[in-house]
PDB file of N, CA and C in Angstrom:
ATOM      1  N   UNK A   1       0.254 -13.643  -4.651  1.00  0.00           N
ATOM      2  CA  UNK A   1       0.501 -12.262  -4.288  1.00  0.00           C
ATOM      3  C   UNK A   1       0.722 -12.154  -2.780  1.00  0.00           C
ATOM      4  N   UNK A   2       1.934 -11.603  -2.567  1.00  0.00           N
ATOM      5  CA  UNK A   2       1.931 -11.334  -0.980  1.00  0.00           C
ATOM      6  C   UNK A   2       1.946  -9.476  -0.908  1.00  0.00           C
ATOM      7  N   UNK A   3       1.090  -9.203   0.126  1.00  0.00           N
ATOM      8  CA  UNK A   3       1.018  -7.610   0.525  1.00  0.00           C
ATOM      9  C   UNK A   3       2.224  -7.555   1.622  1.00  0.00           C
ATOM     10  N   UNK A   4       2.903  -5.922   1.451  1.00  0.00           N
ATOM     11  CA  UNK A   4       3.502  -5.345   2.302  1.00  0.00           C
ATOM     12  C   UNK A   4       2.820  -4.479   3.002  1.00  0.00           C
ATOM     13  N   UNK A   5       2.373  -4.010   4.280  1.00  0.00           N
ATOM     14  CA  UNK A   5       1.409  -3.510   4.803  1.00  0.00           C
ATOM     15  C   UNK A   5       1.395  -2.250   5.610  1.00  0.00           C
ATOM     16  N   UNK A   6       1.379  -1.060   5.711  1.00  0.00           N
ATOM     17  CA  UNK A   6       1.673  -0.483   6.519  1.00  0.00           C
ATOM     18  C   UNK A   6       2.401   1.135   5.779  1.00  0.00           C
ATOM     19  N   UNK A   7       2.781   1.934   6.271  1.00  0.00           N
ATOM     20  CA  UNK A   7       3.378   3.540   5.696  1.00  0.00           C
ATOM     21  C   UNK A   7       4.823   3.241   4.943  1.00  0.00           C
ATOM     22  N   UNK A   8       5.596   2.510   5.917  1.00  0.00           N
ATOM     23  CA  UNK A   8       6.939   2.589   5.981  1.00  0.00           C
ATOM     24  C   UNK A   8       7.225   1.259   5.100  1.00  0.00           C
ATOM     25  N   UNK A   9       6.878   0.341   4.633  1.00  0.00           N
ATOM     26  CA  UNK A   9       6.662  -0.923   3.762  1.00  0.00           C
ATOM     27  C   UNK A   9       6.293  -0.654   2.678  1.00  0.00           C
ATOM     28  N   UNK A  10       5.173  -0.074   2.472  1.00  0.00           N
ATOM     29  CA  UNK A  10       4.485   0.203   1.293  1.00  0.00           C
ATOM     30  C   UNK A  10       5.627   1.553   0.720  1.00  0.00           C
ATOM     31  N   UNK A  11       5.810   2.354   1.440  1.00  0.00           N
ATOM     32  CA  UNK A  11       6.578   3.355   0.635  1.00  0.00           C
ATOM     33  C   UNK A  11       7.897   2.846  -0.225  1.00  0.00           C
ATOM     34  N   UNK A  12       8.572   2.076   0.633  1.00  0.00           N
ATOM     35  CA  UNK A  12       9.764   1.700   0.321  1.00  0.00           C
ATOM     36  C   UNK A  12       9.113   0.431  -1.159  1.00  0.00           C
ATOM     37  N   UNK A  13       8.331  -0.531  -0.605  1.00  0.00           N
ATOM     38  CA  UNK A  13       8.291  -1.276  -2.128  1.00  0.00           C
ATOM     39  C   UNK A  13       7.842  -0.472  -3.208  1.00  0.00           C
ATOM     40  N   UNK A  14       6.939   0.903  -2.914  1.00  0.00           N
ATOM     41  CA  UNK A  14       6.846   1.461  -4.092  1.00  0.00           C
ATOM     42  C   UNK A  14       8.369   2.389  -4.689  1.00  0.00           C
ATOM     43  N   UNK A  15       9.389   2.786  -3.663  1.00  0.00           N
ATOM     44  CA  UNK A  15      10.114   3.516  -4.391  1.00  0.00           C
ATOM     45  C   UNK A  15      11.186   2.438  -4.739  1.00  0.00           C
ATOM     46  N   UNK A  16      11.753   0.877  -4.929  1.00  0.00           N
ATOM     47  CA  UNK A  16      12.069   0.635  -5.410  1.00  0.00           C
ATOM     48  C   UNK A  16      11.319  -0.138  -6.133  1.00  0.00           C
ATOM     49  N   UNK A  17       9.816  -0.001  -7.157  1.00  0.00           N
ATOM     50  CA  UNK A  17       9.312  -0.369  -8.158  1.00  0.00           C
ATOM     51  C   UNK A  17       9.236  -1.773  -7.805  1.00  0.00           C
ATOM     52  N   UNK A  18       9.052  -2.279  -6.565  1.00  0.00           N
ATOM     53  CA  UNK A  18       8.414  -3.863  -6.600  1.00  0.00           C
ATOM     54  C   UNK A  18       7.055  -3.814  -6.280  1.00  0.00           C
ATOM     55  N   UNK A  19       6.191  -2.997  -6.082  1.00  0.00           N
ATOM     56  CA  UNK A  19       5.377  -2.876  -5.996  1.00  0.00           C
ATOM     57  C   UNK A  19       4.478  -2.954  -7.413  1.00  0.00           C
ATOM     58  N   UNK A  20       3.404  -3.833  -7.246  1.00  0.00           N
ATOM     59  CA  UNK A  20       2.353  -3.844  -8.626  1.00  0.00           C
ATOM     60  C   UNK A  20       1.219  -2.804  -8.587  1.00  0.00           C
ATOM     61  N   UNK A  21       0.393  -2.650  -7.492  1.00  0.00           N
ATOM     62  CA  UNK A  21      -0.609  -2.064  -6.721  1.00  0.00           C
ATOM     63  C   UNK A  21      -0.450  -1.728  -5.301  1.00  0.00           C
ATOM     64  N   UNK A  22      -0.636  -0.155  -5.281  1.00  0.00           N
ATOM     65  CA  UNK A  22      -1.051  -0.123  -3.967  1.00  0.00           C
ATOM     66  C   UNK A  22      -2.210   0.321  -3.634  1.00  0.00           C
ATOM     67  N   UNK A  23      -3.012  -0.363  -2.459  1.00  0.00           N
ATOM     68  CA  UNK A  23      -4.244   0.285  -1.873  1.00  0.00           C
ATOM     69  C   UNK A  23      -4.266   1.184  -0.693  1.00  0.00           C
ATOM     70  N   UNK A  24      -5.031   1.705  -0.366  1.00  0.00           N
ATOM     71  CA  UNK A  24      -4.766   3.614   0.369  1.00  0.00           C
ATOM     72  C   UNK A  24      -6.373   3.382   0.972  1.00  0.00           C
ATOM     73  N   UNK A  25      -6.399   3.626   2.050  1.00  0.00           N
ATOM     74  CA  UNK A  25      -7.721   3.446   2.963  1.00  0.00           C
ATOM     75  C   UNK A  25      -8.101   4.953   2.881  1.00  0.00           C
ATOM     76  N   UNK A  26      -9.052   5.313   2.571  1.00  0.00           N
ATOM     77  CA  UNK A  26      -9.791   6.533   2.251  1.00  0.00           C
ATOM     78  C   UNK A  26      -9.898   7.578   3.611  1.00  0.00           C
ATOM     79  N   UNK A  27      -9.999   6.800   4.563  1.00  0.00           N
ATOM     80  CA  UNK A  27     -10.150   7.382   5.910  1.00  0.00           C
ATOM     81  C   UNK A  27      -8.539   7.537   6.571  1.00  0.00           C
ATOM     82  N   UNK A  28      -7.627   7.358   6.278  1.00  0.00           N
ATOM     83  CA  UNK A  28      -6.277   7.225   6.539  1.00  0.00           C
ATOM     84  C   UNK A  28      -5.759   8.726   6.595  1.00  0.00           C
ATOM     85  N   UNK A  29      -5.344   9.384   7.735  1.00  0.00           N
ATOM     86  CA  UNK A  29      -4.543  10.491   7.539  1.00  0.00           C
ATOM     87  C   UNK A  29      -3.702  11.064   6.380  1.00  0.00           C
ATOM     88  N   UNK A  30      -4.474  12.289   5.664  1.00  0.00           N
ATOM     89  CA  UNK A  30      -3.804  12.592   4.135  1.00  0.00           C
ATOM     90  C   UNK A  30      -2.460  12.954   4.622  1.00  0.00           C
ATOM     91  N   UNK A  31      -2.115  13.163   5.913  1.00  0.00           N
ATOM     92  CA  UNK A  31      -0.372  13.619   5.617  1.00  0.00           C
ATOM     93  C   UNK A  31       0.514  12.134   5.309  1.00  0.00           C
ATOM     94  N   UNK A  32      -0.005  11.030   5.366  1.00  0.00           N
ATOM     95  CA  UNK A  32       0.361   9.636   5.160  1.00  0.00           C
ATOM     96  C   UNK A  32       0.199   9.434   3.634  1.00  0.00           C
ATOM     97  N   UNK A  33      -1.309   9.755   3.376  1.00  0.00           N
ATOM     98  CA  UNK A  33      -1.766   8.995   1.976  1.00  0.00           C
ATOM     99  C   UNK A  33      -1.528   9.956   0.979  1.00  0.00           C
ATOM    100  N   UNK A  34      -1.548  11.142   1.005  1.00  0.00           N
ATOM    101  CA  UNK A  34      -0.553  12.217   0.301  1.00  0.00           C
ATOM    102  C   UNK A  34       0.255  11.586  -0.688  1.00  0.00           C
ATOM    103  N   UNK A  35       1.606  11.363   0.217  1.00  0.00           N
ATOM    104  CA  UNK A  35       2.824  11.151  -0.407  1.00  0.00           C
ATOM    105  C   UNK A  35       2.742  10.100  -0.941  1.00  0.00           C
ATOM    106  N   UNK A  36       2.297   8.823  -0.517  1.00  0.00           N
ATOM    107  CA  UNK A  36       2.223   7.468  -1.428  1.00  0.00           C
ATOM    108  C   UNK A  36       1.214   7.609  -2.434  1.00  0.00           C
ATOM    109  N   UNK A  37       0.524   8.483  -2.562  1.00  0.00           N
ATOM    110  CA  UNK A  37      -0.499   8.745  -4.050  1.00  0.00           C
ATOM    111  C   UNK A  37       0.526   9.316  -4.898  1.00  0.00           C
ATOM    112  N   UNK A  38       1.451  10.056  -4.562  1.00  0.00           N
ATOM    113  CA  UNK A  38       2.577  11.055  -4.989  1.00  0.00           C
ATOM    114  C   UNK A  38       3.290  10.105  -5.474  1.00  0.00           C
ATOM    115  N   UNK A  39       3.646   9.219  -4.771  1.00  0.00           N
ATOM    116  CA  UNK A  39       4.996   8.659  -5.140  1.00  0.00           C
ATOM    117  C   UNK A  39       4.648   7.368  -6.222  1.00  0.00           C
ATOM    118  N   UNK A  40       3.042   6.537  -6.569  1.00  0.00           N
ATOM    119  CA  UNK A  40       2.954   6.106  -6.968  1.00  0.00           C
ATOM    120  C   UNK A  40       2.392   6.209  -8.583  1.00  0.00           C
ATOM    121  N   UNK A  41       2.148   7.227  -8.594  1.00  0.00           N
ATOM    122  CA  UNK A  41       1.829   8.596 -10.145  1.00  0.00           C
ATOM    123  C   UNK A  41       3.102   8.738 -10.443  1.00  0.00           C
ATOM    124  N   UNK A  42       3.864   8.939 -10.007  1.00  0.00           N
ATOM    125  CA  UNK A  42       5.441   9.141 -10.476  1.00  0.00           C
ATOM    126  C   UNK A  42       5.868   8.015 -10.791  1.00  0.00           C
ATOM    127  N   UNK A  43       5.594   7.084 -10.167  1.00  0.00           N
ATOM    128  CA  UNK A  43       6.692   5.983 -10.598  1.00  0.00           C
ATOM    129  C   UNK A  43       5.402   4.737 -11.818  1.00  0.00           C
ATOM    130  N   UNK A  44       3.767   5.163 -11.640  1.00  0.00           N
ATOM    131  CA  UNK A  44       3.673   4.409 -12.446  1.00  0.00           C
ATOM    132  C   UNK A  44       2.884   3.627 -11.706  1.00  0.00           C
ATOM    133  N   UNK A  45       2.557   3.394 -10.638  1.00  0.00           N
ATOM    134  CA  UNK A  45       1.656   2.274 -10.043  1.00  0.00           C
ATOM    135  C   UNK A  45       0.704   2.619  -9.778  1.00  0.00           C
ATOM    136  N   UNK A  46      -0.540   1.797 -10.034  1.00  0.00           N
ATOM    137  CA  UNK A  46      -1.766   2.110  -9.825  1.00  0.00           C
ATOM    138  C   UNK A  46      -2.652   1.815  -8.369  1.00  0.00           C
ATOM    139  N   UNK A  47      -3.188   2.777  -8.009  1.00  0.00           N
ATOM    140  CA  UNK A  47      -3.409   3.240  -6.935  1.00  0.00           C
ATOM    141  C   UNK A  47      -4.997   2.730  -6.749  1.00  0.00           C
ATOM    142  N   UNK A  48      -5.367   1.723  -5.882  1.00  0.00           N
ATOM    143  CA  UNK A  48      -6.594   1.706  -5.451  1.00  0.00           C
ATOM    144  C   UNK A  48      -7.363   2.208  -4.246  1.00  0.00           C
ATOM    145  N   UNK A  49      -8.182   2.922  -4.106  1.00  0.00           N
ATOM    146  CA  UNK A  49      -8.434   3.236  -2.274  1.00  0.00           C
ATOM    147  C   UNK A  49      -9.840   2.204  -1.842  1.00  0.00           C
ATOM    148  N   UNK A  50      -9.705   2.069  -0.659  1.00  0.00           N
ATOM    149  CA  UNK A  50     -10.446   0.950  -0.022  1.00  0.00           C
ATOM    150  C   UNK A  50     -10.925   2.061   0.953  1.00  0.00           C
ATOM    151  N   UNK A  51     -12.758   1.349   1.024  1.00  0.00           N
ATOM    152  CA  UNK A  51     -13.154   2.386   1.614  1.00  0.00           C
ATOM    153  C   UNK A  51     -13.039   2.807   3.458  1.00  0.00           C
ATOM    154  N   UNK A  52     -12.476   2.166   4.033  1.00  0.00           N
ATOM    155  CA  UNK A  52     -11.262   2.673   5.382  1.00  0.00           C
ATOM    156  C   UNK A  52     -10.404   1.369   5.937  1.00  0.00           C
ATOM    157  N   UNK A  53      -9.585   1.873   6.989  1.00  0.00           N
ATOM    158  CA  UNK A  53      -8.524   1.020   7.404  1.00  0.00           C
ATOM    159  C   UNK A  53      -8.732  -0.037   8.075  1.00  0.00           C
ATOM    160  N   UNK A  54      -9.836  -0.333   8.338  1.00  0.00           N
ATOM    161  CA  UNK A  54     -10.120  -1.428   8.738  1.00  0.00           C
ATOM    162  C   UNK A  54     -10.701  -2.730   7.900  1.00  0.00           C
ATOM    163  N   UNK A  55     -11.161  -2.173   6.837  1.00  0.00           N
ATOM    164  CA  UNK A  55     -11.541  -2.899   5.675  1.00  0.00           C
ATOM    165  C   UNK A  55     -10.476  -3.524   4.584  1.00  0.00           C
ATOM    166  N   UNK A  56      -9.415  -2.512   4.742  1.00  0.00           N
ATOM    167  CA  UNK A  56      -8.051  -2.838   4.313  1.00  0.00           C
ATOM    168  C   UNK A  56      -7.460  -4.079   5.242  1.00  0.00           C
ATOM    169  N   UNK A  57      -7.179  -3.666   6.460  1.00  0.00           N
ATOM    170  CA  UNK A  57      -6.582  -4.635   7.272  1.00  0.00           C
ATOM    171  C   UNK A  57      -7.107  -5.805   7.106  1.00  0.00           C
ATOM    172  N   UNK A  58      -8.210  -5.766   6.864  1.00  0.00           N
ATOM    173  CA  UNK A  58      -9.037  -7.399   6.680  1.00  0.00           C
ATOM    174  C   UNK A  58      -8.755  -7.759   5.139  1.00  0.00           C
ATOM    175  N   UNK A  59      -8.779  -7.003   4.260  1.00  0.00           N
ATOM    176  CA  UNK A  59      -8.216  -7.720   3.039  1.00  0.00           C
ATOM    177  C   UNK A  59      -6.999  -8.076   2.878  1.00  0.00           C
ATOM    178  N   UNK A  60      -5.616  -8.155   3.729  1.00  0.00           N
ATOM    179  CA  UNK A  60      -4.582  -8.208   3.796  1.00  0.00           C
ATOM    180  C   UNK A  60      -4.257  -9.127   4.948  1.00  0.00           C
ATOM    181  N   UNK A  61      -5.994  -9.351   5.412  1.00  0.00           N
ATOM    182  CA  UNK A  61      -5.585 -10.916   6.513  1.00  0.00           C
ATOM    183  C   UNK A  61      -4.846 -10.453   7.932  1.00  0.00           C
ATOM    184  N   UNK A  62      -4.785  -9.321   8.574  1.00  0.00           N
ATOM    185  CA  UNK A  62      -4.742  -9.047   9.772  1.00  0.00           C
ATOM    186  C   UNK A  62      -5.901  -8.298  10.763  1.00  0.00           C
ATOM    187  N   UNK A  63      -5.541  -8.488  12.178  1.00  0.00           N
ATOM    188  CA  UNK A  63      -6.769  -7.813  12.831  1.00  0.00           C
ATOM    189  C   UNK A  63      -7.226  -6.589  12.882  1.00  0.00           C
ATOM    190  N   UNK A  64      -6.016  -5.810  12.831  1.00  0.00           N
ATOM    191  CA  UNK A  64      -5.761  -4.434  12.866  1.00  0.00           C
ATOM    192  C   UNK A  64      -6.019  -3.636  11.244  1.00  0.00           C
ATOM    193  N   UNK A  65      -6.244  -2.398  11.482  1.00  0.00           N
ATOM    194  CA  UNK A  65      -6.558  -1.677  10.494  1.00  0.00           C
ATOM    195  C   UNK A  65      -4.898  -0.991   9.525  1.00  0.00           C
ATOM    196  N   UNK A  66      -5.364  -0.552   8.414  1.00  0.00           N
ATOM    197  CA  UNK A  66      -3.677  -0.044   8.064  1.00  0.00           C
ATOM    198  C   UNK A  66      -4.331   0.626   6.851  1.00  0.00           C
ATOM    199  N   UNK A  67      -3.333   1.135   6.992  1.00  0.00           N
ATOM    200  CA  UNK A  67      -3.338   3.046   6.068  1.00  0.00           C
ATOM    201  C   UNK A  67      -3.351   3.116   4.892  1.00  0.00           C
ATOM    202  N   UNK A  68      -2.482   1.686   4.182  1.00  0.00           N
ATOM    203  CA  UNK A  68      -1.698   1.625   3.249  1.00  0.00           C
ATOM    204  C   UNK A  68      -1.347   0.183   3.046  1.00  0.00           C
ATOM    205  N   UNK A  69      -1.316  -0.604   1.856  1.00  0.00           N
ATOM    206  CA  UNK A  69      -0.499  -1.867   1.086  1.00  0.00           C
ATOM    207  C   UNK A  69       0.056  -1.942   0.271  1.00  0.00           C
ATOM    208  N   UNK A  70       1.271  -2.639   0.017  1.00  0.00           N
ATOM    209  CA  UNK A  70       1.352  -2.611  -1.362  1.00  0.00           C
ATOM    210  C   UNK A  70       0.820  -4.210  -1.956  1.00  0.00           C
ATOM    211  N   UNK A  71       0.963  -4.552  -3.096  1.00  0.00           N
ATOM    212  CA  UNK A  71       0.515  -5.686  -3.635  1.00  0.00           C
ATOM    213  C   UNK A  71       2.110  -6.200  -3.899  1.00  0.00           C
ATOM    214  N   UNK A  72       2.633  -6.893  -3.599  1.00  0.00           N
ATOM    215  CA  UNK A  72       4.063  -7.417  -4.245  1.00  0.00           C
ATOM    216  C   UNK A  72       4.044  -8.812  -5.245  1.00  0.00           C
ATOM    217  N   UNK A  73       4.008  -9.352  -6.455  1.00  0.00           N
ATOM    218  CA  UNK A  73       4.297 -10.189  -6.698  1.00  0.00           C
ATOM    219  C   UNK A  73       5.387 -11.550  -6.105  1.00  0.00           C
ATOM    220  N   UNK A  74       4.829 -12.389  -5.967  1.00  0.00           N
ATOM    221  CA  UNK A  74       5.029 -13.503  -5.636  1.00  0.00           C
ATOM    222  C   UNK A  74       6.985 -13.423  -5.642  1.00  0.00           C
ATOM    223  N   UNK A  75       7.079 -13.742  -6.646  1.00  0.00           N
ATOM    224  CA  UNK A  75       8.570 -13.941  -7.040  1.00  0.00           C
ATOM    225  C   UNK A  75       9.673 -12.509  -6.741  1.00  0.00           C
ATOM    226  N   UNK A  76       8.484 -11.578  -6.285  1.00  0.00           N
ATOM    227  CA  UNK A  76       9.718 -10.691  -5.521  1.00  0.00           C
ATOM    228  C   UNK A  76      10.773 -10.925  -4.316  1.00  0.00           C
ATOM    229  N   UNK A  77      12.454 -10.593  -4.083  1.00  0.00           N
ATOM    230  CA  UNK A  77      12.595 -11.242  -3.027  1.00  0.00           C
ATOM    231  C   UNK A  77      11.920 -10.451  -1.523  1.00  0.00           C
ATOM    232  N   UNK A  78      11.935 -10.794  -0.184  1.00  0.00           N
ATOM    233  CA  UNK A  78      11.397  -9.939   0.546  1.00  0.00           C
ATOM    234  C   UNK A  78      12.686  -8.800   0.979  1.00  0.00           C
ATOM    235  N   UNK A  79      12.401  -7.850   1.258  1.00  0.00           N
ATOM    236  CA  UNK A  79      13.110  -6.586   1.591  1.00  0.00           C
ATOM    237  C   UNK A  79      13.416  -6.542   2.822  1.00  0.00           C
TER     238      UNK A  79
END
């Protein structure tokens, strides 16, 4: 599994459906986490929240904190 990380990554793998899972940091600005809860009920992907962005960033193996991931399967190509 490789993650796409971030607002603008995660949105886009969820609106063209390469996305398996996305996770949503609980503490993350709702005008951000809003729309990707939105957009992932619509299209079908299941939505996990992590309890803030820094706890995220570390499950996705960087230093920094982030808002938003998606989960991408392996054999997707990258975007």
């Amino acid at each position: 599994m490789q993650y796409k990380i971030g607002t603008k990554q995660t949105t886009k793998m969820v609106e063209l459906h390469k996305a398996e899972l996305v996770y949503v940091a609980q503490d993350a600005d709702p005008r951000l986490t809003d729309r990707i809860v939105r957009l992932c009920v619509e299209s079908g992907i299941e939505v996990q929240w992590v309890k803030t962005m820094r706890d995220l960033g570390e499950t996705c193996g960087i230093d920094v904190g982030a808002a938003m991931a998606a989960v991408i399967p392996d054999s997707s190509e990258d975007e």
